[in-house]
PDB file of N, CA and C in Angstrom:
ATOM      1  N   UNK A   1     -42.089  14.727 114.448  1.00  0.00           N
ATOM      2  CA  UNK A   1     -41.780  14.507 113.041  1.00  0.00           C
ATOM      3  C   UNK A   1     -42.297  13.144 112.614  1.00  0.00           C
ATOM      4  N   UNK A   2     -42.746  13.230 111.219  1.00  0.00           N
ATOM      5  CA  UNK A   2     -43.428  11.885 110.919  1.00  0.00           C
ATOM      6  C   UNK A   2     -42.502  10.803 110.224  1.00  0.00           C
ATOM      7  N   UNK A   3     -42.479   9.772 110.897  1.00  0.00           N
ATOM      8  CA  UNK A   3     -41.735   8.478 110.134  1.00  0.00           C
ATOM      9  C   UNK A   3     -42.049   8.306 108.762  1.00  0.00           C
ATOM     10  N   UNK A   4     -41.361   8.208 107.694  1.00  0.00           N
ATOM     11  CA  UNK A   4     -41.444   7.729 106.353  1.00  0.00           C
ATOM     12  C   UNK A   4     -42.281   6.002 106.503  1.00  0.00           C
ATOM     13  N   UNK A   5     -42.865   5.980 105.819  1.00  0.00           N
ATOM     14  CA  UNK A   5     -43.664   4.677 105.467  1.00  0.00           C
ATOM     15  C   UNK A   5     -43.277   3.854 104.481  1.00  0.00           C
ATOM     16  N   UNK A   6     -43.111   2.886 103.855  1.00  0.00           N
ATOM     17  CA  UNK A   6     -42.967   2.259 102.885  1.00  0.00           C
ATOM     18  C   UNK A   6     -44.543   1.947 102.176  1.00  0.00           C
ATOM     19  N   UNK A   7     -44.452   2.514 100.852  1.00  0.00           N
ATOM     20  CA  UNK A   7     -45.710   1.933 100.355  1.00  0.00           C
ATOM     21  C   UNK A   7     -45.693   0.705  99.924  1.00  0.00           C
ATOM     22  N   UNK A   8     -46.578  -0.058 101.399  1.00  0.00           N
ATOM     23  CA  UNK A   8     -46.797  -1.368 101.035  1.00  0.00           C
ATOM     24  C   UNK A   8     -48.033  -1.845 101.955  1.00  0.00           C
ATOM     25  N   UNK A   9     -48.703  -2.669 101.305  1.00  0.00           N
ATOM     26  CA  UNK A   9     -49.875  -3.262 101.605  1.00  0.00           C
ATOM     27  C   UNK A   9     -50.293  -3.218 103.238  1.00  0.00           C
ATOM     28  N   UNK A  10     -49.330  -3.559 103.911  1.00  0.00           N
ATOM     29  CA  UNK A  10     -49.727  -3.359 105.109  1.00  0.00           C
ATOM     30  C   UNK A  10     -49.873  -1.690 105.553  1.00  0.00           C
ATOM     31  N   UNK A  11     -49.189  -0.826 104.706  1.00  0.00           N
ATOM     32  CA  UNK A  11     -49.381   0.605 105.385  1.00  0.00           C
ATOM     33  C   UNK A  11     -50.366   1.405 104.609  1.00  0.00           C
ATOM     34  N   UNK A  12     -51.172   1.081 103.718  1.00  0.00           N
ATOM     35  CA  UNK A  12     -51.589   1.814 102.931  1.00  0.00           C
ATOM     36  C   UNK A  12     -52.678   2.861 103.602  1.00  0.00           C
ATOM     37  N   UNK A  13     -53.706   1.673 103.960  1.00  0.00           N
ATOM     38  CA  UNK A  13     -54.602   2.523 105.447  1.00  0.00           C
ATOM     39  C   UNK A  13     -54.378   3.369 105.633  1.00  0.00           C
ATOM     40  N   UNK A  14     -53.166   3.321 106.592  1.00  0.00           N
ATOM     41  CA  UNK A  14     -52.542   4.550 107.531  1.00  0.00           C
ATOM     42  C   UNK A  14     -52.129   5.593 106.220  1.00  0.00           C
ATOM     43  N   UNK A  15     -51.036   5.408 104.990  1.00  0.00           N
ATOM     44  CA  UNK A  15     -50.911   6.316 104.185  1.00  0.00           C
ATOM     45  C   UNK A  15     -52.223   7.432 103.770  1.00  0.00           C
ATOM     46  N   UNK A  16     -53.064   6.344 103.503  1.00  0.00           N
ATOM     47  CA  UNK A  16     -54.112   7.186 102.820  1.00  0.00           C
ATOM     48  C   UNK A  16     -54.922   7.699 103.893  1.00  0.00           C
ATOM     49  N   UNK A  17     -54.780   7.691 105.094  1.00  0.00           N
ATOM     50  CA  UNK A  17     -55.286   8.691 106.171  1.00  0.00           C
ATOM     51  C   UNK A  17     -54.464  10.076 106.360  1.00  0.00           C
ATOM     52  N   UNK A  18     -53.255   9.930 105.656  1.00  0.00           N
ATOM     53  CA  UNK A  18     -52.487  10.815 105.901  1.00  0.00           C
ATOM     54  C   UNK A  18     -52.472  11.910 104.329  1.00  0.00           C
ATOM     55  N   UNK A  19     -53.032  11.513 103.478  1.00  0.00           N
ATOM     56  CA  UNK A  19     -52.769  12.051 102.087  1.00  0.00           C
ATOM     57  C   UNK A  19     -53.856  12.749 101.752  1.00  0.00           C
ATOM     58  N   UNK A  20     -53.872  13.916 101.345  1.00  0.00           N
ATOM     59  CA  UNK A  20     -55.401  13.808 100.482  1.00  0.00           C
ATOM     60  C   UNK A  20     -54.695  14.949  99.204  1.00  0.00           C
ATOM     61  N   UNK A  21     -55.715  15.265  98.384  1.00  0.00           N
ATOM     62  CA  UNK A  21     -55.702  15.280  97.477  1.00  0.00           C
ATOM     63  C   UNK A  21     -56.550  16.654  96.959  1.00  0.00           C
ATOM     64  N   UNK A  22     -56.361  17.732  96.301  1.00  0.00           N
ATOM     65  CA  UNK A  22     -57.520  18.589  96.135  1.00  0.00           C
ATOM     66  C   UNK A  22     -57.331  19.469  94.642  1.00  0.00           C
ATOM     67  N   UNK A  23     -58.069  19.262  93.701  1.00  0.00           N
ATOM     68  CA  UNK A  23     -58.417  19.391  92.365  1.00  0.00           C
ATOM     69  C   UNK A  23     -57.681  21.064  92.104  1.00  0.00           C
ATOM     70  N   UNK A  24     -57.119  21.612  91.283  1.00  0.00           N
ATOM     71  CA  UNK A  24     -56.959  23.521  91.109  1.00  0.00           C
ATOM     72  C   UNK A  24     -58.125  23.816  90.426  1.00  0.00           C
ATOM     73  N   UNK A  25     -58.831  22.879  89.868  1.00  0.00           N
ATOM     74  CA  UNK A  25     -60.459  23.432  89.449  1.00  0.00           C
ATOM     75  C   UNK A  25     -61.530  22.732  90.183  1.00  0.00           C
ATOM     76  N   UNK A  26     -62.187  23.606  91.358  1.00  0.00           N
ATOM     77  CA  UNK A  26     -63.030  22.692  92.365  1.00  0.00           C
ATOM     78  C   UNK A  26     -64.114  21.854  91.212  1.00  0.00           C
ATOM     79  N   UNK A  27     -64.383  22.038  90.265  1.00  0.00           N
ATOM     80  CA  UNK A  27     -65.368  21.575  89.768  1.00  0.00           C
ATOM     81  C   UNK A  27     -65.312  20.224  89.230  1.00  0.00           C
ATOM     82  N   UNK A  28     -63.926  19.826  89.107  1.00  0.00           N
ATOM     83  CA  UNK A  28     -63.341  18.444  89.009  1.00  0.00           C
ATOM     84  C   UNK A  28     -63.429  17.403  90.509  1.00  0.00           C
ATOM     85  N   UNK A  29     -63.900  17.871  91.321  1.00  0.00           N
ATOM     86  CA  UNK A  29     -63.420  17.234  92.368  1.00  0.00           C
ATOM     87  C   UNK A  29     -65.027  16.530  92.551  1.00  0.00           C
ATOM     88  N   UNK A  30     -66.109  17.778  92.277  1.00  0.00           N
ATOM     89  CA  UNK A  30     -67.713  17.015  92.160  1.00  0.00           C
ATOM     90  C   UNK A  30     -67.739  15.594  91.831  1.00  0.00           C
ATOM     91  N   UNK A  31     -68.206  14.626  92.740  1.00  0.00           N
ATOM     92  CA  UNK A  31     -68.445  13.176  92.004  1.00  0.00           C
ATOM     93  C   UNK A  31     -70.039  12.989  92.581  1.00  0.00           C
ATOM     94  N   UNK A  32     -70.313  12.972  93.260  1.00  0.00           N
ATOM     95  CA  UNK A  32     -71.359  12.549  94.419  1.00  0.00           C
ATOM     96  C   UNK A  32     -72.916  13.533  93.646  1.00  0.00           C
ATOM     97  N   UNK A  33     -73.734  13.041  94.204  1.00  0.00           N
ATOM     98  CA  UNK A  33     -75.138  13.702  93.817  1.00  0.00           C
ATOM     99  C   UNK A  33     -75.713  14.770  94.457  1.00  0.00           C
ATOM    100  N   UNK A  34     -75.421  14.680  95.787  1.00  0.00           N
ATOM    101  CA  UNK A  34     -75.530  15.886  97.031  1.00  0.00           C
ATOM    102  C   UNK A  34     -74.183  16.616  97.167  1.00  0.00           C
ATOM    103  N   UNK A  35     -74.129  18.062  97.709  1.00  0.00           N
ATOM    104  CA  UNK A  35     -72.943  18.387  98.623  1.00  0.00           C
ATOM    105  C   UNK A  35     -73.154  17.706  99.890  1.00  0.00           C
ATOM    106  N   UNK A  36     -73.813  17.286 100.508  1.00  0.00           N
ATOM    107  CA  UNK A  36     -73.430  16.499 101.861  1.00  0.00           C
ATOM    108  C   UNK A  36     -72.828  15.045 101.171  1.00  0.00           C
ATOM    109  N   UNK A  37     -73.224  14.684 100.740  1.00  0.00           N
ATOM    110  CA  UNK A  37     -72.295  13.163  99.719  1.00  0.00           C
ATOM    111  C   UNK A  37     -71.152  13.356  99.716  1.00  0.00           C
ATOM    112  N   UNK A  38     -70.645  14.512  98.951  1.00  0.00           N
ATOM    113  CA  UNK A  38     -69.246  14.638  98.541  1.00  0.00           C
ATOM    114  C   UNK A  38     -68.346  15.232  99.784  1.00  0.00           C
ATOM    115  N   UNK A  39     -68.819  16.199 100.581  1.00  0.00           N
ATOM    116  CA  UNK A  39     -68.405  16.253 101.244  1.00  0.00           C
ATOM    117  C   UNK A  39     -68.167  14.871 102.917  1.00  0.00           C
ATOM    118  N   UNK A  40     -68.886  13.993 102.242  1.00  0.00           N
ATOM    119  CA  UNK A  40     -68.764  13.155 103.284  1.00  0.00           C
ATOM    120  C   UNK A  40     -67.676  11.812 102.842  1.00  0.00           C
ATOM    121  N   UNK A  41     -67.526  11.923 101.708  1.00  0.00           N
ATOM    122  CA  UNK A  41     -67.377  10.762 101.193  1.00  0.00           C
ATOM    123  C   UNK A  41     -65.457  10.766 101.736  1.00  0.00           C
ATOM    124  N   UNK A  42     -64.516  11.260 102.553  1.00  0.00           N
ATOM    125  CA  UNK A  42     -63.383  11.146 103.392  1.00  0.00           C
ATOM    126  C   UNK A  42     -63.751  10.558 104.155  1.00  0.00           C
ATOM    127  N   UNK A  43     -64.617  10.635 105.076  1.00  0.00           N
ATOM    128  CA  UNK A  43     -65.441  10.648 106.476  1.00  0.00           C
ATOM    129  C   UNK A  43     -65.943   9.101 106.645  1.00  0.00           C
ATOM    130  N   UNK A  44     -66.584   9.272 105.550  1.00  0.00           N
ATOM    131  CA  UNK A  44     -67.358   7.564 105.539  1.00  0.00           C
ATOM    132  C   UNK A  44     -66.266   6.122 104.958  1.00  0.00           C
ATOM    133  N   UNK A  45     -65.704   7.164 103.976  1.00  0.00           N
ATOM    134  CA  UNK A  45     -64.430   5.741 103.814  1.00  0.00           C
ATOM    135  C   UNK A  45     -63.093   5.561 104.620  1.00  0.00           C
ATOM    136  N   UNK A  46     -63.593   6.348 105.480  1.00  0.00           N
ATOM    137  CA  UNK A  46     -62.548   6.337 106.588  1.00  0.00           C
ATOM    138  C   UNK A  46     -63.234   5.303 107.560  1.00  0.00           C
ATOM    139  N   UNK A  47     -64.276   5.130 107.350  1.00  0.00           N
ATOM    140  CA  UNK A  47     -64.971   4.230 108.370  1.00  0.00           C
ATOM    141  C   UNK A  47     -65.325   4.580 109.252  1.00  0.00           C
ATOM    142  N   UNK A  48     -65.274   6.008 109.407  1.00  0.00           N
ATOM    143  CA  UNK A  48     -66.268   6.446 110.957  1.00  0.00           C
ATOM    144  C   UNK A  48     -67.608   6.079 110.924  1.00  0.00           C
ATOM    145  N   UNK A  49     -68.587   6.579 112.169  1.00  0.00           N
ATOM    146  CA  UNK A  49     -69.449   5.890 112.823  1.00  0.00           C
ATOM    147  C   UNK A  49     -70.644   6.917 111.974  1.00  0.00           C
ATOM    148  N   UNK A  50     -71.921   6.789 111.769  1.00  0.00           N
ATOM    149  CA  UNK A  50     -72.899   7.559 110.891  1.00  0.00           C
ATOM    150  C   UNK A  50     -72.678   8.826 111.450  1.00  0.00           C
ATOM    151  N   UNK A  51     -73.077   8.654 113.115  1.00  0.00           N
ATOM    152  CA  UNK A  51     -73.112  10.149 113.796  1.00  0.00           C
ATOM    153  C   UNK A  51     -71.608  11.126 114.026  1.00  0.00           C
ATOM    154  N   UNK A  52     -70.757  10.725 113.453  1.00  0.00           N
ATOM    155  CA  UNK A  52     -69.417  11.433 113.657  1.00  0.00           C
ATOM    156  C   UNK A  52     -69.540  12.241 111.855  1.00  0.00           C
ATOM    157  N   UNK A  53     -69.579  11.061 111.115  1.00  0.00           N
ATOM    158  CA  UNK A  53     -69.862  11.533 110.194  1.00  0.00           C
ATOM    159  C   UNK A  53     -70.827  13.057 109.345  1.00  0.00           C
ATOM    160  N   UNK A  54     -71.992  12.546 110.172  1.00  0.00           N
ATOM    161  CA  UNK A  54     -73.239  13.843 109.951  1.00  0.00           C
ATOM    162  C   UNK A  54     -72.133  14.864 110.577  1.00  0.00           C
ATOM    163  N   UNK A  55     -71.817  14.625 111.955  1.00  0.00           N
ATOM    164  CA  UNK A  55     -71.068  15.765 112.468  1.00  0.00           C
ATOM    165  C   UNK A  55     -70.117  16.423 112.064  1.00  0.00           C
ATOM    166  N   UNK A  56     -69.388  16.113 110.965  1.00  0.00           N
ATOM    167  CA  UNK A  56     -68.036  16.340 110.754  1.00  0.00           C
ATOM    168  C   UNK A  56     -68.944  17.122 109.148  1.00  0.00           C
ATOM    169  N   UNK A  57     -68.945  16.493 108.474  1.00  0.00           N
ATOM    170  CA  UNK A  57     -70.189  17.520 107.183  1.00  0.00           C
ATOM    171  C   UNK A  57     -71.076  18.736 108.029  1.00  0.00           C
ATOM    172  N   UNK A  58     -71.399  18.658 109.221  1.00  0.00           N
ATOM    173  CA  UNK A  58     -71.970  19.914 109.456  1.00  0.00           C
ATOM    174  C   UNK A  58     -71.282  20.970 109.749  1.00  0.00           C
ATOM    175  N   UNK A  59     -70.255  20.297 110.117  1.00  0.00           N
ATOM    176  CA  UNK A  59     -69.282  21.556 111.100  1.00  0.00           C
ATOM    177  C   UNK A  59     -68.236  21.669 109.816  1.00  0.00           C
ATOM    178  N   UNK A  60     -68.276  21.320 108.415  1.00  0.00           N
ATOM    179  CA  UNK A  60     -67.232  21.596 107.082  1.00  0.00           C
ATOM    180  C   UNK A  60     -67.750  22.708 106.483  1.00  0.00           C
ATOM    181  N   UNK A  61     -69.406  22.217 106.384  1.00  0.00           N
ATOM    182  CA  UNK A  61     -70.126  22.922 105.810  1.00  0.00           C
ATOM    183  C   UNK A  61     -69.881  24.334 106.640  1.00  0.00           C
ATOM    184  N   UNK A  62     -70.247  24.335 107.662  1.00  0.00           N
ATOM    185  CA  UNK A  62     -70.132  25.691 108.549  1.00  0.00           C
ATOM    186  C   UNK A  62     -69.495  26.320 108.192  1.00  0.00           C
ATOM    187  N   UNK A  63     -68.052  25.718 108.309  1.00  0.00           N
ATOM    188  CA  UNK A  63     -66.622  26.683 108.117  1.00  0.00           C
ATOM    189  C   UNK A  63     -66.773  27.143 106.739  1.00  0.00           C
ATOM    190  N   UNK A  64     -67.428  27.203 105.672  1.00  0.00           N
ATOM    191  CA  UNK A  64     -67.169  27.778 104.762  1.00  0.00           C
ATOM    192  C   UNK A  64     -68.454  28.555 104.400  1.00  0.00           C
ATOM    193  N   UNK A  65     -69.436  28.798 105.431  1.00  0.00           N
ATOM    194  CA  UNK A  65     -70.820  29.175 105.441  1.00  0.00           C
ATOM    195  C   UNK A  65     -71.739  28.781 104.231  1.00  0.00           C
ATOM    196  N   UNK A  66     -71.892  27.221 104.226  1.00  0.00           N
ATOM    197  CA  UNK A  66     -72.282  26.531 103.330  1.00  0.00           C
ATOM    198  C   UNK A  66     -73.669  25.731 103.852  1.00  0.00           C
ATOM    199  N   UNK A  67     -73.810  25.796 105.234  1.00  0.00           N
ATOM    200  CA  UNK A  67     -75.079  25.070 106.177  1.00  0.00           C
ATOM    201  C   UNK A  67     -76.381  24.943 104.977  1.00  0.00           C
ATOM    202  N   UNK A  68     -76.869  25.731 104.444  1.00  0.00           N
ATOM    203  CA  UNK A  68     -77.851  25.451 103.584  1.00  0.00           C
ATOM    204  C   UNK A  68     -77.936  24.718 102.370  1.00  0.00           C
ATOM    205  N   UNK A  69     -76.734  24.211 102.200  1.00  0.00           N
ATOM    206  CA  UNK A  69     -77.060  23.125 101.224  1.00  0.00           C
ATOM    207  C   UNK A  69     -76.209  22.051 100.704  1.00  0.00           C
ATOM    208  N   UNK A  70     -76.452  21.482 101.946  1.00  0.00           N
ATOM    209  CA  UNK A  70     -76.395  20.050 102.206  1.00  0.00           C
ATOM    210  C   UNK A  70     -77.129  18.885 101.195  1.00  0.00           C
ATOM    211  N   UNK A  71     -78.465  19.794 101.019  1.00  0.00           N
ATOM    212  CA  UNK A  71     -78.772  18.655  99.637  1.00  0.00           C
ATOM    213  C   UNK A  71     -78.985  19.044  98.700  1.00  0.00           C
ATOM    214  N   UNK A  72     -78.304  19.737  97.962  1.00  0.00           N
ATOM    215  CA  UNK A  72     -78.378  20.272  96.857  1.00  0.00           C
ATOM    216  C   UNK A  72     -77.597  19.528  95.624  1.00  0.00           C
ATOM    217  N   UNK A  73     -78.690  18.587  94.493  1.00  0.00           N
ATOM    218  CA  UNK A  73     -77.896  17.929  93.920  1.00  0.00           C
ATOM    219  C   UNK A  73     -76.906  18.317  92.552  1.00  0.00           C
ATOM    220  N   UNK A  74     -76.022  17.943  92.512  1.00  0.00           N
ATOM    221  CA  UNK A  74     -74.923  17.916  91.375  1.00  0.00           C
ATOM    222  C   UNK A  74     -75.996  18.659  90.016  1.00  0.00           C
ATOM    223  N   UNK A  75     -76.679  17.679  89.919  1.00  0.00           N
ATOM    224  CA  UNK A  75     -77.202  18.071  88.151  1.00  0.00           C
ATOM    225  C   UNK A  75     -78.594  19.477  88.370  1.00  0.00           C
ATOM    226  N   UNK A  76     -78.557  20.078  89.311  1.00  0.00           N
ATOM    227  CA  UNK A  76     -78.693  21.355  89.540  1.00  0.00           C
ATOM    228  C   UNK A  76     -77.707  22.312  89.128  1.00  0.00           C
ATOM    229  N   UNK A  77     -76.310  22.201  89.143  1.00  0.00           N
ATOM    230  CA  UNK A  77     -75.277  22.640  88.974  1.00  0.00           C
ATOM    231  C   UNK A  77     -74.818  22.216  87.399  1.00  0.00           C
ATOM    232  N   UNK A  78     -74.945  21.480  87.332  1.00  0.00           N
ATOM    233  CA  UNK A  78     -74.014  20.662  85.887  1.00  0.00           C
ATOM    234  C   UNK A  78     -75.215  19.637  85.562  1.00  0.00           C
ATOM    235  N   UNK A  79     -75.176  20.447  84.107  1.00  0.00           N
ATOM    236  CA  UNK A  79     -76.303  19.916  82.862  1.00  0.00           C
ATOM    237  C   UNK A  79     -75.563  18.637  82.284  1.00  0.00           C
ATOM    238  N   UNK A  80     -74.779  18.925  82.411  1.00  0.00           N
ATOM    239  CA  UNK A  80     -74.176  17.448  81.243  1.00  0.00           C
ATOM    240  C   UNK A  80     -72.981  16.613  82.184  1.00  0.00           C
ATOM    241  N   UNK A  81     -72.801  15.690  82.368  1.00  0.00           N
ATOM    242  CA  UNK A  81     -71.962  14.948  82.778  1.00  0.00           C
ATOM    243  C   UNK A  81     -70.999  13.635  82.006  1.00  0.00           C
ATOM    244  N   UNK A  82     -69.601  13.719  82.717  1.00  0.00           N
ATOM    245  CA  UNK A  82     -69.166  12.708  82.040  1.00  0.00           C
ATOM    246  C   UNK A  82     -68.354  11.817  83.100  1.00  0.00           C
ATOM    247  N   UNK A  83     -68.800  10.534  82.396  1.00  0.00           N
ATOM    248  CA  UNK A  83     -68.101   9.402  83.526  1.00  0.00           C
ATOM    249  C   UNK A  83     -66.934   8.635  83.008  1.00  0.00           C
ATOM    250  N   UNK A  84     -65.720   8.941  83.615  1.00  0.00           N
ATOM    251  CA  UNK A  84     -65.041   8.225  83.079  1.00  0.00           C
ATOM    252  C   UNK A  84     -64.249   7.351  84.204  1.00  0.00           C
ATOM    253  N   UNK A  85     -63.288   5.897  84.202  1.00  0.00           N
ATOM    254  CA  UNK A  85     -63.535   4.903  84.565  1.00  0.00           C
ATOM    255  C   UNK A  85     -61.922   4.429  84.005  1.00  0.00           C
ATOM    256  N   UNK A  86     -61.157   4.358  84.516  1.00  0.00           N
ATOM    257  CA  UNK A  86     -59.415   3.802  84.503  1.00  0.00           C
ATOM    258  C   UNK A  86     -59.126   4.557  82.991  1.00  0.00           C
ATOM    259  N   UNK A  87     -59.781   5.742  83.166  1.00  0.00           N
ATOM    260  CA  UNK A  87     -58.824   6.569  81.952  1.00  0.00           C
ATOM    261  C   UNK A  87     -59.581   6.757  80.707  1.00  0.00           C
ATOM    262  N   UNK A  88     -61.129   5.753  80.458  1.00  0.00           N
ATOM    263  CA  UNK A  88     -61.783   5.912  79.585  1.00  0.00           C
ATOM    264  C   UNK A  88     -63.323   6.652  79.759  1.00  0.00           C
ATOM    265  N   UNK A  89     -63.585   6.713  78.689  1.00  0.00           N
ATOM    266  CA  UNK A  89     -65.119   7.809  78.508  1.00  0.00           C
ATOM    267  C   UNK A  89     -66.260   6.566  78.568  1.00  0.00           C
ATOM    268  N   UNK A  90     -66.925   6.680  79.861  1.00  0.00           N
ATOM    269  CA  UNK A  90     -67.946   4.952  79.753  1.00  0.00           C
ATOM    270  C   UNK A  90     -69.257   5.896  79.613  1.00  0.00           C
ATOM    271  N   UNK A  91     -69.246   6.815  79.900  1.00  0.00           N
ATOM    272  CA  UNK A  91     -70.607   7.767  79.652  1.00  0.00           C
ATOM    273  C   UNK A  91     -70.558   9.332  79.248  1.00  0.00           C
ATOM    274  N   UNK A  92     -71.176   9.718  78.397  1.00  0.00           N
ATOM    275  CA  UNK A  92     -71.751  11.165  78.704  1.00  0.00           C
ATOM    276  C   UNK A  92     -72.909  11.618  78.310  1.00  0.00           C
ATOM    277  N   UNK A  93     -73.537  12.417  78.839  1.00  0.00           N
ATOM    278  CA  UNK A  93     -74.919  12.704  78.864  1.00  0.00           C
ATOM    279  C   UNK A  93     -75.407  13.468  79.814  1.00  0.00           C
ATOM    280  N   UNK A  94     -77.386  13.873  79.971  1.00  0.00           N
ATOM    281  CA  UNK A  94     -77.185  14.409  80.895  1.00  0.00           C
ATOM    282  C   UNK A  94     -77.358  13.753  82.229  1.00  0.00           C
ATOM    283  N   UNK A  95     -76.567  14.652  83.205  1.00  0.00           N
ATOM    284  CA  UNK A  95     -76.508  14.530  84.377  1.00  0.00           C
ATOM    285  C   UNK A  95     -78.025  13.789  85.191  1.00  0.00           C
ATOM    286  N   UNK A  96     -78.458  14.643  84.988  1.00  0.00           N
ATOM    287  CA  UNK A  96     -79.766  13.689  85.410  1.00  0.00           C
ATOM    288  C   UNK A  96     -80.104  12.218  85.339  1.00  0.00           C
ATOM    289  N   UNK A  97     -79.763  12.267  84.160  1.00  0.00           N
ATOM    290  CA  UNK A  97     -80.272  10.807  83.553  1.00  0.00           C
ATOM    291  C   UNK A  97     -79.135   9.931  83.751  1.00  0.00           C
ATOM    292  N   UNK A  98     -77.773  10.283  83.684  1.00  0.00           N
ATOM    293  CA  UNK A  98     -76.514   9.354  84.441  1.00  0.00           C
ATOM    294  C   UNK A  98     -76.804   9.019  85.769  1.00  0.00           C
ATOM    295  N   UNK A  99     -76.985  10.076  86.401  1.00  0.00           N
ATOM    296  CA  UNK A  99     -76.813  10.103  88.036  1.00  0.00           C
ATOM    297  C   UNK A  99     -78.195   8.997  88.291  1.00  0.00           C
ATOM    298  N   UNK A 100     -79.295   8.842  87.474  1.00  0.00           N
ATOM    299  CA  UNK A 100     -80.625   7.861  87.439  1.00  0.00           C
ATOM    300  C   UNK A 100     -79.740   6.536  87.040  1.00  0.00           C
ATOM    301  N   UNK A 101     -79.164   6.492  86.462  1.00  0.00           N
ATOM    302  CA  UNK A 101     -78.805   5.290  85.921  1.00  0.00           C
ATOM    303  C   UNK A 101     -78.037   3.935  86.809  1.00  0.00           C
ATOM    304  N   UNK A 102     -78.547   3.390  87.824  1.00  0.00           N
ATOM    305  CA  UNK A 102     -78.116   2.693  88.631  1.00  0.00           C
ATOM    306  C   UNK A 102     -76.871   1.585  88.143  1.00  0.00           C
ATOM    307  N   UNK A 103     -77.118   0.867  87.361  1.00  0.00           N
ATOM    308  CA  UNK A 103     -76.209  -0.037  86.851  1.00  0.00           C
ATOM    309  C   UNK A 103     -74.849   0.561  86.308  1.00  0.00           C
ATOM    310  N   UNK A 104     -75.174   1.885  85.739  1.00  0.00           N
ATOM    311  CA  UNK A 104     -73.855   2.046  85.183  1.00  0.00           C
ATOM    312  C   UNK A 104     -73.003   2.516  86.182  1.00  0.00           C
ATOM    313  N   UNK A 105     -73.838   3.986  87.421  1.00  0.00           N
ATOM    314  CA  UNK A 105     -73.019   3.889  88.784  1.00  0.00           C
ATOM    315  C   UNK A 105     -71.896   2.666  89.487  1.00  0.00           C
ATOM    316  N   UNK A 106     -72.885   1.980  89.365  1.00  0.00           N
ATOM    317  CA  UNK A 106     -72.280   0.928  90.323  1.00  0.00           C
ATOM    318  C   UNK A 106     -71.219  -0.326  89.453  1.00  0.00           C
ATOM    319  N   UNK A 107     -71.818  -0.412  88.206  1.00  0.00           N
ATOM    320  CA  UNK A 107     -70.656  -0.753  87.398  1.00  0.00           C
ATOM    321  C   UNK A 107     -69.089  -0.176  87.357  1.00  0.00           C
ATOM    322  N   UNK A 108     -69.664   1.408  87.684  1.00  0.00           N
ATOM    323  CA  UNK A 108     -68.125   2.140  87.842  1.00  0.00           C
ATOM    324  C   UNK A 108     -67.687   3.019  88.800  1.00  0.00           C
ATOM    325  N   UNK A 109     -68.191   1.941  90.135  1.00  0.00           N
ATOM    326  CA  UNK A 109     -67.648   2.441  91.475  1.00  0.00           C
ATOM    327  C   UNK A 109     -68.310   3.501  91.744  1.00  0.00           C
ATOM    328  N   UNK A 110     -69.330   4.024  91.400  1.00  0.00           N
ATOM    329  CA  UNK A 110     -69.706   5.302  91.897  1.00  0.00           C
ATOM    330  C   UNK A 110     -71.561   5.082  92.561  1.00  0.00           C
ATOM    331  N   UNK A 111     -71.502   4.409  93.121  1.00  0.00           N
ATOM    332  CA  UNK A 111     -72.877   4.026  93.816  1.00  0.00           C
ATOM    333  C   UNK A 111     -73.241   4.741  94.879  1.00  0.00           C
TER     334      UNK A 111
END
């Protein structure tokens, strides 16, 4: 049985290894430019190692017989995109041309 934690600075780490989170409309959950991106992006901010990583996206992908497309980007899927940023609308447009847009990415955490 798992010990209760206090949310506090020193436990957060460990909390948020333990939590996750998953959208009732998968299409909200898309952030990333690739499906190997998004699907990696637990993996890598967890801080694992590159090659655990690749490994763990191949064998996700598998389980849902998804192996072929790994790079298949977002604005293939979705023409128009919108970025929003502690609750506000900092972009919309198309996808293409957001997902090009380096400064504003990285202005709003999404690099």
């Amino acid at each position: 049985m798992q010990q209760s934690q206090k949310v506090a600075e020193p436990n957060l780490a460990r909390i948020r290894a333990q939590v996750g989170l998953v959208f009732q409309d998968p299409d909200d959950q898309l952030f990333s430019p690739t499906v190997f991106d998004d699907v990696a992006f637990g993996p890598l901010y967890a801080g694992l190692p590159e090659e655990e990583i690749q490994r763990r996206v191949a064998w996700a992908l598998a389980q849902v017989g998804l192996e072929g497309y790994a790079e298949r980007m977002v604005a293939e899927v979705f023409p128009r995109m919108v970025v929003l940023d502690e609750g506000r609308v900092v972009a919309d447009g198309p996808t293409d041309e957001l997902l090009a847009d380096r400064q504003l990415l990285e202005t709003h955490g999404l690099e």
